[in-house]
N, C-alpha and C. Protein backbone atom coordinates (compact mmCIF):
# COMPACT_ATOMS: atom_id res chain seq x y z
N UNK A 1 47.70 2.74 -59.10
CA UNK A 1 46.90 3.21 -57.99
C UNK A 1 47.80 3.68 -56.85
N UNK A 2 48.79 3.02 -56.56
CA UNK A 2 49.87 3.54 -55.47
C UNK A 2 50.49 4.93 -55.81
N UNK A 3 50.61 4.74 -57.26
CA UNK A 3 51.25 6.34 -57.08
C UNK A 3 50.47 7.37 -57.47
N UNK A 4 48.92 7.17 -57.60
CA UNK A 4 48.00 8.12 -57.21
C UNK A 4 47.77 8.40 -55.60
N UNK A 5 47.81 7.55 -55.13
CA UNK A 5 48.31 7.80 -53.56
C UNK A 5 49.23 8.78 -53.30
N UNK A 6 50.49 8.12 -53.40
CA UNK A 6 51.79 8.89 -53.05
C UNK A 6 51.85 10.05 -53.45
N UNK A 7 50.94 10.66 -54.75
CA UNK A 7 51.10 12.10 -55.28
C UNK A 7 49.55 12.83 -54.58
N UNK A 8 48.82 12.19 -53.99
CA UNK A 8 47.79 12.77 -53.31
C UNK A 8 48.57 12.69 -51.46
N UNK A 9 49.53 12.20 -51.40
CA UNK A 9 49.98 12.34 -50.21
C UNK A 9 50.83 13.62 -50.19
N UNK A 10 51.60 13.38 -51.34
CA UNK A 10 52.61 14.32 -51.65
C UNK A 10 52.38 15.58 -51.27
N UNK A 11 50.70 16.27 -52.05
CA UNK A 11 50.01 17.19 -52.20
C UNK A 11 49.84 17.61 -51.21
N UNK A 12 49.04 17.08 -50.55
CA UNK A 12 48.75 17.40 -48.42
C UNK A 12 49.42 17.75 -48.10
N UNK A 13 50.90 16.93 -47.96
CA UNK A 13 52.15 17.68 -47.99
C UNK A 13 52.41 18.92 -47.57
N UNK A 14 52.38 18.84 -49.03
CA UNK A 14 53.15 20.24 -49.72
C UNK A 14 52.06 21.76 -49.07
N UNK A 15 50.45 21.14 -49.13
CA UNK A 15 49.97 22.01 -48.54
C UNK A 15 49.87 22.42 -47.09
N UNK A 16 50.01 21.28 -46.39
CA UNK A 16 50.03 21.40 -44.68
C UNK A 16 51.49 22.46 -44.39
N UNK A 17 52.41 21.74 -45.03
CA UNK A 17 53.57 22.70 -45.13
C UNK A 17 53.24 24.26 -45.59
N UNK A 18 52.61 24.77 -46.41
CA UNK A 18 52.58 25.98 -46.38
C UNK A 18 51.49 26.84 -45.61
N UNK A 19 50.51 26.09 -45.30
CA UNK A 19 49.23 26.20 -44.21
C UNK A 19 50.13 26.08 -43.12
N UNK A 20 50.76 25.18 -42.15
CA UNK A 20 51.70 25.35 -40.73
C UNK A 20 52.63 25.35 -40.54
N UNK A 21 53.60 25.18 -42.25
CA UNK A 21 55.28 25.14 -42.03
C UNK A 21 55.53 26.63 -41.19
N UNK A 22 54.85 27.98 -41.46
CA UNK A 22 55.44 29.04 -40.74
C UNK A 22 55.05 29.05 -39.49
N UNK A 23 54.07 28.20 -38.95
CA UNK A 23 53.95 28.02 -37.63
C UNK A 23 54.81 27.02 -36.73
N UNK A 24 55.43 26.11 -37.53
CA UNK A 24 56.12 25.56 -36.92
C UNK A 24 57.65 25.67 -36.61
N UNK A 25 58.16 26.57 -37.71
CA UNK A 25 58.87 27.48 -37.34
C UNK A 25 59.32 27.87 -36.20
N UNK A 26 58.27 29.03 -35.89
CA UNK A 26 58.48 30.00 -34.95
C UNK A 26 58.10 29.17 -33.78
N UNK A 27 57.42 27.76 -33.30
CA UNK A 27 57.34 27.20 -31.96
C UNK A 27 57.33 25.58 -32.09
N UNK A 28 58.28 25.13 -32.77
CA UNK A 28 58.91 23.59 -32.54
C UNK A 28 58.19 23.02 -31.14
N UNK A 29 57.81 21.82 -31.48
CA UNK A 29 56.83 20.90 -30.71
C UNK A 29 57.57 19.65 -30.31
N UNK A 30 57.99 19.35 -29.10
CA UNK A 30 58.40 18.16 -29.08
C UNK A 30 58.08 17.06 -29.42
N UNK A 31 58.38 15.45 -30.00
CA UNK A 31 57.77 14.44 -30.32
C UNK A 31 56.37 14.40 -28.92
N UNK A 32 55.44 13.45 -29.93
CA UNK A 32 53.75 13.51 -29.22
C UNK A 32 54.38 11.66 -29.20
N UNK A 33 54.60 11.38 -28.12
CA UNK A 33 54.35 9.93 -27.37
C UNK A 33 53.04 9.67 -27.21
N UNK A 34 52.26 10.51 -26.80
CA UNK A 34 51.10 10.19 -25.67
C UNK A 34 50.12 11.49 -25.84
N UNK A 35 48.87 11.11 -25.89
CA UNK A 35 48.09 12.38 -25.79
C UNK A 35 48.02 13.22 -24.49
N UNK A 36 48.34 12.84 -23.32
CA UNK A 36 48.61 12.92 -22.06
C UNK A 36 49.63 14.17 -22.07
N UNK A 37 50.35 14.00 -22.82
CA UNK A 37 51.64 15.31 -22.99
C UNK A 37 50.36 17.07 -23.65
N UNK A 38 49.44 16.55 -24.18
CA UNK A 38 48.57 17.81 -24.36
C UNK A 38 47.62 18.37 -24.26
N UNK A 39 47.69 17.30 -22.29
CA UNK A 39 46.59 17.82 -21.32
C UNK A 39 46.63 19.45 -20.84
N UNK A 40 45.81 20.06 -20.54
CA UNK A 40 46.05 21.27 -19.74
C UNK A 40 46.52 22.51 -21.08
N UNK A 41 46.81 22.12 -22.04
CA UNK A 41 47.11 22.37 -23.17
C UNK A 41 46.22 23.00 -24.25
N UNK A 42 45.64 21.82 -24.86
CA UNK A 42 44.83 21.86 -25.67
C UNK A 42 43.54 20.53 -26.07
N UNK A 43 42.38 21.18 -26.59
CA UNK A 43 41.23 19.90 -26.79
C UNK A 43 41.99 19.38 -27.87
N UNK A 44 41.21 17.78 -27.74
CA UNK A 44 41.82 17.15 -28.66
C UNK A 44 40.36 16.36 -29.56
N UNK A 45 40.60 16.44 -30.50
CA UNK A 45 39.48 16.24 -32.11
C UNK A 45 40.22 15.26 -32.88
N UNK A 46 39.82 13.47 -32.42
CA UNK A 46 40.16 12.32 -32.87
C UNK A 46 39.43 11.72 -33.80
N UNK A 47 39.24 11.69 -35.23
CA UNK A 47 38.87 11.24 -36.06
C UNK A 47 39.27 9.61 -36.54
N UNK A 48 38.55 8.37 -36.39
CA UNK A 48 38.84 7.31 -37.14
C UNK A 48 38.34 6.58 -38.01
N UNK A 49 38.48 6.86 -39.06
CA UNK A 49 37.88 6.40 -40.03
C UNK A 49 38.95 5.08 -40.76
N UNK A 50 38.55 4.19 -40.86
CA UNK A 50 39.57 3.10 -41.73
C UNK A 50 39.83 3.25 -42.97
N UNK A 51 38.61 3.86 -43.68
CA UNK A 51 38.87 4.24 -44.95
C UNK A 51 39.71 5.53 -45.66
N UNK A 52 39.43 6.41 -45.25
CA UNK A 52 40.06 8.22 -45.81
C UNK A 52 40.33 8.64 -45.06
N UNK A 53 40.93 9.69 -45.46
CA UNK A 53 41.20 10.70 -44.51
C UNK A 53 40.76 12.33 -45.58
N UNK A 54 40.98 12.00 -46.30
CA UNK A 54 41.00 13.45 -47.56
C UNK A 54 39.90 14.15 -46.73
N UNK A 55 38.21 14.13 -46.76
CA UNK A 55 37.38 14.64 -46.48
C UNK A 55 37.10 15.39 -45.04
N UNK A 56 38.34 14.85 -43.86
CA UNK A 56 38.05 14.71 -43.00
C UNK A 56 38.86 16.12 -43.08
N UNK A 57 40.29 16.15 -43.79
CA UNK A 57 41.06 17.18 -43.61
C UNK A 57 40.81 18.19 -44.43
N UNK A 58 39.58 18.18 -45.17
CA UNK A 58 39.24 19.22 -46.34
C UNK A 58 38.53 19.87 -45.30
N UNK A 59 37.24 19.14 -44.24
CA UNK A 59 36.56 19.92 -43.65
C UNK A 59 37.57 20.48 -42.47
N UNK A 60 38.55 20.03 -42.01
CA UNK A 60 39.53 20.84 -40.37
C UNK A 60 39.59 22.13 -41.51
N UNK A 61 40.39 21.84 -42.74
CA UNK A 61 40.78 23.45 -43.62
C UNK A 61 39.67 24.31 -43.52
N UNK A 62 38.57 24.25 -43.75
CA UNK A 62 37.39 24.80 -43.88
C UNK A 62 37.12 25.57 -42.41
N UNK A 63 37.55 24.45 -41.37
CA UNK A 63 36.98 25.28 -39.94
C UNK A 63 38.47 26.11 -39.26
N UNK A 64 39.51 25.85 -40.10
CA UNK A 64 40.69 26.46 -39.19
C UNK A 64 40.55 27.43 -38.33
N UNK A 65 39.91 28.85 -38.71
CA UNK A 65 40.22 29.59 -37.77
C UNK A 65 39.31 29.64 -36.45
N UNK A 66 37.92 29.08 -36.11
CA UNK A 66 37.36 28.04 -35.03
C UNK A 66 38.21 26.93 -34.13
N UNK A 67 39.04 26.36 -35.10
CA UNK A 67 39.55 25.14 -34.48
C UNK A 67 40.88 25.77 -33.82
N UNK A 68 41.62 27.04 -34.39
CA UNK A 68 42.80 27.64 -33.57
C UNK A 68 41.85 28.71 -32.59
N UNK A 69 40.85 28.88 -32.48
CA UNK A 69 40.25 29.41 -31.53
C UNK A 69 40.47 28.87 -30.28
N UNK A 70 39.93 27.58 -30.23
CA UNK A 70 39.57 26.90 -29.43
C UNK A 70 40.82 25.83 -29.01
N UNK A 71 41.75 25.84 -29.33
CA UNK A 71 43.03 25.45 -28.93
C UNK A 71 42.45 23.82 -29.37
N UNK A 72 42.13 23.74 -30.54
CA UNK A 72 42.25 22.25 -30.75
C UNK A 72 43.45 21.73 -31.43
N UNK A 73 43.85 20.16 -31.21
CA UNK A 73 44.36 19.84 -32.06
C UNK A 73 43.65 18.26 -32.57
N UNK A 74 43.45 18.09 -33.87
CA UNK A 74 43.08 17.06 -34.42
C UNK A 74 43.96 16.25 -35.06
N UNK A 75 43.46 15.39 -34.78
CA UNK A 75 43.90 13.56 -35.31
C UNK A 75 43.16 12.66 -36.33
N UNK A 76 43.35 12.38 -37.70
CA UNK A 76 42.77 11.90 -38.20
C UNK A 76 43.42 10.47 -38.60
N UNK A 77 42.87 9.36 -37.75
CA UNK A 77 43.66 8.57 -38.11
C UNK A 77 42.81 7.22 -39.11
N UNK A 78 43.67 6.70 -39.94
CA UNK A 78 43.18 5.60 -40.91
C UNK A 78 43.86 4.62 -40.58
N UNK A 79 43.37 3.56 -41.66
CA UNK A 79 44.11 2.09 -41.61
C UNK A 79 45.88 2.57 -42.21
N UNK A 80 46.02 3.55 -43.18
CA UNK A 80 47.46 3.58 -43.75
C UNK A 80 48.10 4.68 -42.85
N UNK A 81 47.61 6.06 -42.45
CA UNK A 81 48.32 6.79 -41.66
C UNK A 81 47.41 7.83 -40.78
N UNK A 82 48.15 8.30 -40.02
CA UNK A 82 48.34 9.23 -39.41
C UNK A 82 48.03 10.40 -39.50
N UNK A 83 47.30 11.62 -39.37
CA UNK A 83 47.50 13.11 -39.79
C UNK A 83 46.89 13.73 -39.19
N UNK A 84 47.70 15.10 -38.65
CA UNK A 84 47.45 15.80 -37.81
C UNK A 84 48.02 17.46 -37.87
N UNK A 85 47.05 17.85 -37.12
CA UNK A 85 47.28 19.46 -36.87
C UNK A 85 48.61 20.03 -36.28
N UNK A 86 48.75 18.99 -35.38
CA UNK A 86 50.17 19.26 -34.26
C UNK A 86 51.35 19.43 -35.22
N UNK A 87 52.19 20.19 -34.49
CA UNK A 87 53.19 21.14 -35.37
C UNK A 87 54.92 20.17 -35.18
N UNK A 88 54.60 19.30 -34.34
CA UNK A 88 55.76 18.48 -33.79
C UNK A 88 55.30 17.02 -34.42
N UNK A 89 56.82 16.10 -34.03
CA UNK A 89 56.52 14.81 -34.83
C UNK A 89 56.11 14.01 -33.77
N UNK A 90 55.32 13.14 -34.78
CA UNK A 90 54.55 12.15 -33.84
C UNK A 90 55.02 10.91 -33.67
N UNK A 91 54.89 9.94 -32.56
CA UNK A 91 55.14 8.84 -32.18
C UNK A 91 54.68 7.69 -33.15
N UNK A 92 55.26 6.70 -33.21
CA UNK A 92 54.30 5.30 -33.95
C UNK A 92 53.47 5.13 -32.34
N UNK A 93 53.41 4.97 -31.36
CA UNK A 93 52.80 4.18 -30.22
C UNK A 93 51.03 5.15 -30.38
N UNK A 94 51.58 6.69 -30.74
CA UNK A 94 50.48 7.58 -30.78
C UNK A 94 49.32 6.90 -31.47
N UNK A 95 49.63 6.43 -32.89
CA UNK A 95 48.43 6.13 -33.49
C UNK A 95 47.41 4.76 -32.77
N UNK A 96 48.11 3.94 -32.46
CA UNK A 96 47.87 2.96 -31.13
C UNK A 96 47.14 3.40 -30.42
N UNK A 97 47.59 4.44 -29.51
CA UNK A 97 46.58 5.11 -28.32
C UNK A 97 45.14 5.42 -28.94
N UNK A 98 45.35 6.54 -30.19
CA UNK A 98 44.55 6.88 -30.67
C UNK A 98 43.15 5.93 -30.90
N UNK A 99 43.84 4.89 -31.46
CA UNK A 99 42.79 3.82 -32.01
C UNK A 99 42.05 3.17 -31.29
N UNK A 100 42.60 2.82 -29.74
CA UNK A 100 42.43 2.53 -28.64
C UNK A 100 41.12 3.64 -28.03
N UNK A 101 41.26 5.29 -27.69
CA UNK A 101 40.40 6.20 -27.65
C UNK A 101 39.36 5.68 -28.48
N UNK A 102 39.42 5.66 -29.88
CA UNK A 102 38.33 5.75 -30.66
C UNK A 102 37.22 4.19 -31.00
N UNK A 103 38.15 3.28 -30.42
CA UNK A 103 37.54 1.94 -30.47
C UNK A 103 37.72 1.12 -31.88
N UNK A 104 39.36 0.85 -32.23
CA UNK A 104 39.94 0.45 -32.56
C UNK A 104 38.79 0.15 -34.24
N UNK A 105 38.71 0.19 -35.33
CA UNK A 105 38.11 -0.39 -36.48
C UNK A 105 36.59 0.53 -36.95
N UNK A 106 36.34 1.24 -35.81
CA UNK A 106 35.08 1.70 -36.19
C UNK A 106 35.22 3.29 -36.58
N UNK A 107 34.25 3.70 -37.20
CA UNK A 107 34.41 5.04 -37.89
C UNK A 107 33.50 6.00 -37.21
N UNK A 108 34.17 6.89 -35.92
CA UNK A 108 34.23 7.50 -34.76
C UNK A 108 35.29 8.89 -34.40
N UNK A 109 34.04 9.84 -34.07
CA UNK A 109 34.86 11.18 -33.35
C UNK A 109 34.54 10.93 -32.49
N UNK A 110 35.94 11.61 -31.73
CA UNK A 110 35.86 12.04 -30.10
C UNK A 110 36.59 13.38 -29.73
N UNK A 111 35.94 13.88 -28.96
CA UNK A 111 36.17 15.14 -28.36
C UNK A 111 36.71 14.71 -26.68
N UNK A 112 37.72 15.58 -26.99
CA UNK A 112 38.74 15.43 -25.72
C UNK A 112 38.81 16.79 -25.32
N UNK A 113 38.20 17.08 -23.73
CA UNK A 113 38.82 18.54 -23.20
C UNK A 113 40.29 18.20 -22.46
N UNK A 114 40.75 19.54 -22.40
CA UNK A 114 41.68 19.92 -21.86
C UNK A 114 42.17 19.07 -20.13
N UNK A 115 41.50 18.74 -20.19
CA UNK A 115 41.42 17.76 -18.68
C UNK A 115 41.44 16.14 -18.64
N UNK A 116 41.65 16.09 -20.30
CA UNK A 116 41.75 14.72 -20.53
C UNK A 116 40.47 14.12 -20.74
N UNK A 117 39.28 14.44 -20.28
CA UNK A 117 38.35 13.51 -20.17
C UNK A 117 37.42 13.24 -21.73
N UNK A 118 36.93 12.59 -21.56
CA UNK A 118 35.96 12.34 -22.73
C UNK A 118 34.38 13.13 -22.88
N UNK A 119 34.51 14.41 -23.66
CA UNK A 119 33.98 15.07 -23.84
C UNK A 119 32.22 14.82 -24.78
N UNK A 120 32.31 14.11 -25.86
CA UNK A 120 31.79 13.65 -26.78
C UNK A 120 32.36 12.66 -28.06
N UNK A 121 31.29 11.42 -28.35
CA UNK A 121 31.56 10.74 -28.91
C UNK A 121 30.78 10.73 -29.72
N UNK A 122 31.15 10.66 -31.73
CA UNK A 122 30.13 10.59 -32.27
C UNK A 122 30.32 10.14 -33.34
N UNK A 123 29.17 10.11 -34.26
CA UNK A 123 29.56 8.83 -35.47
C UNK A 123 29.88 9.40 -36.58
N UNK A 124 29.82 10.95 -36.09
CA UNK A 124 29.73 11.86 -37.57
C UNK A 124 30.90 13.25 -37.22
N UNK A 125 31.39 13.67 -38.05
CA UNK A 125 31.77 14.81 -38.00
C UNK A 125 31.17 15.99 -37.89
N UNK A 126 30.68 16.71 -37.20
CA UNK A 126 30.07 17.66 -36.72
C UNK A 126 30.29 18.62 -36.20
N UNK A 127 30.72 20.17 -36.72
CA UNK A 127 31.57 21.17 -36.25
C UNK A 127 30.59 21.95 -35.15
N UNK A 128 29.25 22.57 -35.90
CA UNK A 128 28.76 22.94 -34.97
C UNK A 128 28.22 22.23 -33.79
N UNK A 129 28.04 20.76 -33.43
CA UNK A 129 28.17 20.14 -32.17
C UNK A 129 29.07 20.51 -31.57
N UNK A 130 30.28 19.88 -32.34
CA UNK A 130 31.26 20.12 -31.26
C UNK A 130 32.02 21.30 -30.64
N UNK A 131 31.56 22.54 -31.61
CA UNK A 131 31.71 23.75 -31.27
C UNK A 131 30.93 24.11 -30.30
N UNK A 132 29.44 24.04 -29.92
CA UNK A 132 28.80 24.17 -28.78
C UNK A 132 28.56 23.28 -27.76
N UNK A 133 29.57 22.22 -28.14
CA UNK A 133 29.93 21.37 -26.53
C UNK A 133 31.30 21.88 -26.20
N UNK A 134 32.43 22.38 -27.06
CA UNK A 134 32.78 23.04 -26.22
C UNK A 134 33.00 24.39 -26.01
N UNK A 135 31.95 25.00 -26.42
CA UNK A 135 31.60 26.45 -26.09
C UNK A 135 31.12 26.62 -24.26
N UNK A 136 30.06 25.35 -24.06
CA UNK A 136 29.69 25.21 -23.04
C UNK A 136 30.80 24.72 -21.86
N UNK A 137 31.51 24.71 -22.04
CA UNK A 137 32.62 23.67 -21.15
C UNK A 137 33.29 25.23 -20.10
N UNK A 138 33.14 24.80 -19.08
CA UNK A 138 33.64 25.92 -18.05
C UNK A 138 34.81 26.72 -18.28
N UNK A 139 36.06 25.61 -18.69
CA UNK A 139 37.14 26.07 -19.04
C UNK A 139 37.05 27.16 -20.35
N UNK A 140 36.28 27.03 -21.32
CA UNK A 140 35.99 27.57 -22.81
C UNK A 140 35.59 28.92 -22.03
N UNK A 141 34.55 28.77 -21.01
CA UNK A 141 33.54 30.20 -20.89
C UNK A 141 34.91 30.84 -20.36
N UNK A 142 35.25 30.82 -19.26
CA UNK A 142 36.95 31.54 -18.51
C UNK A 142 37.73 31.96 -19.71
N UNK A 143 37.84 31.27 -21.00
CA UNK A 143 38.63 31.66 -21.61
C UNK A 143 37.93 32.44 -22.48
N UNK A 144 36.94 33.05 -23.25
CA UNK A 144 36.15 33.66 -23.97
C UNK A 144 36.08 34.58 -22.86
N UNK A 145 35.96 34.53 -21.47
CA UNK A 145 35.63 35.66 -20.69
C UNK A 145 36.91 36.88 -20.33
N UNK A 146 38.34 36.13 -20.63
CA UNK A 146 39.42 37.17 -20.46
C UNK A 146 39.93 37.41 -21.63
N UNK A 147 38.90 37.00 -22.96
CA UNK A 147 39.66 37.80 -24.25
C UNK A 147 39.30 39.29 -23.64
């Protein structure tokens, strides 16, 4: 069973790498200590589930070009790891914070704007919610208004 793991980790891998290895490339990300470092930045899309993660990152693939619309970056964090959109390496303290945001054990999204604050909390994964909460968000309209 472990090394059906490790070769389903492997896989993600290998695919995140060819899905953002050329993005990370061309704009290296400093280590993520703190979500605080990607205020003013970008929304942030915190997933915690204790159990998986597979489903969570099948559906971000599915919404990519929405979710680089909208300057998100997502977090899917479990009981074994970590995984994320961000193109830089991440902190151990990060997943901490994270868990902390999401209320440590329970299986919970949160939507974070650009201002830090707590946007929406919910029990489900939900693109078009969270696409028209933050469609509505002042900052979103300013930015849809000078494409």
């Amino acid at each position: 069973m472990a090394n059906q793991f490790m070769v389903q980790q492997l896989k993600r891998l290998m695919v995140a790498g060819c899905i953002y290895g050329p993005l990370s490339a061309a704009s290296e990300m400093p280590l993520l200590n703190g979500i605080s470092q990607l205020e003013w930045k970008h929304r942030l899309l915190i997933v915690s589930d204790p159990q998986s993660t597979d489903r969570f990152i099948d559906a971000f693939d599915q919404h990519q070009a929405q979710i680089d619309d909208r300057d998100i970056v997502w977090f899917v964090n479990s009981a074994k790891m970590l995984t994320s959109n961000y193109r830089g390496e991440l902190s151990d303290d990060l997943a901490n914070e994270l868990r902390a945001v999401t209320r440590d054990g329970e299986r919970k999204v949160v939507l974070v704007g650009k201002d830090g604050g707590v946007k929406l909390r919910a029990d489900s994964l939900d693109f078009d919610r969270i696409f028209t909460v933050i469609d509505g968000m002042p900052m979103r309209i300013r930015e849809i208004n000078s494409q």
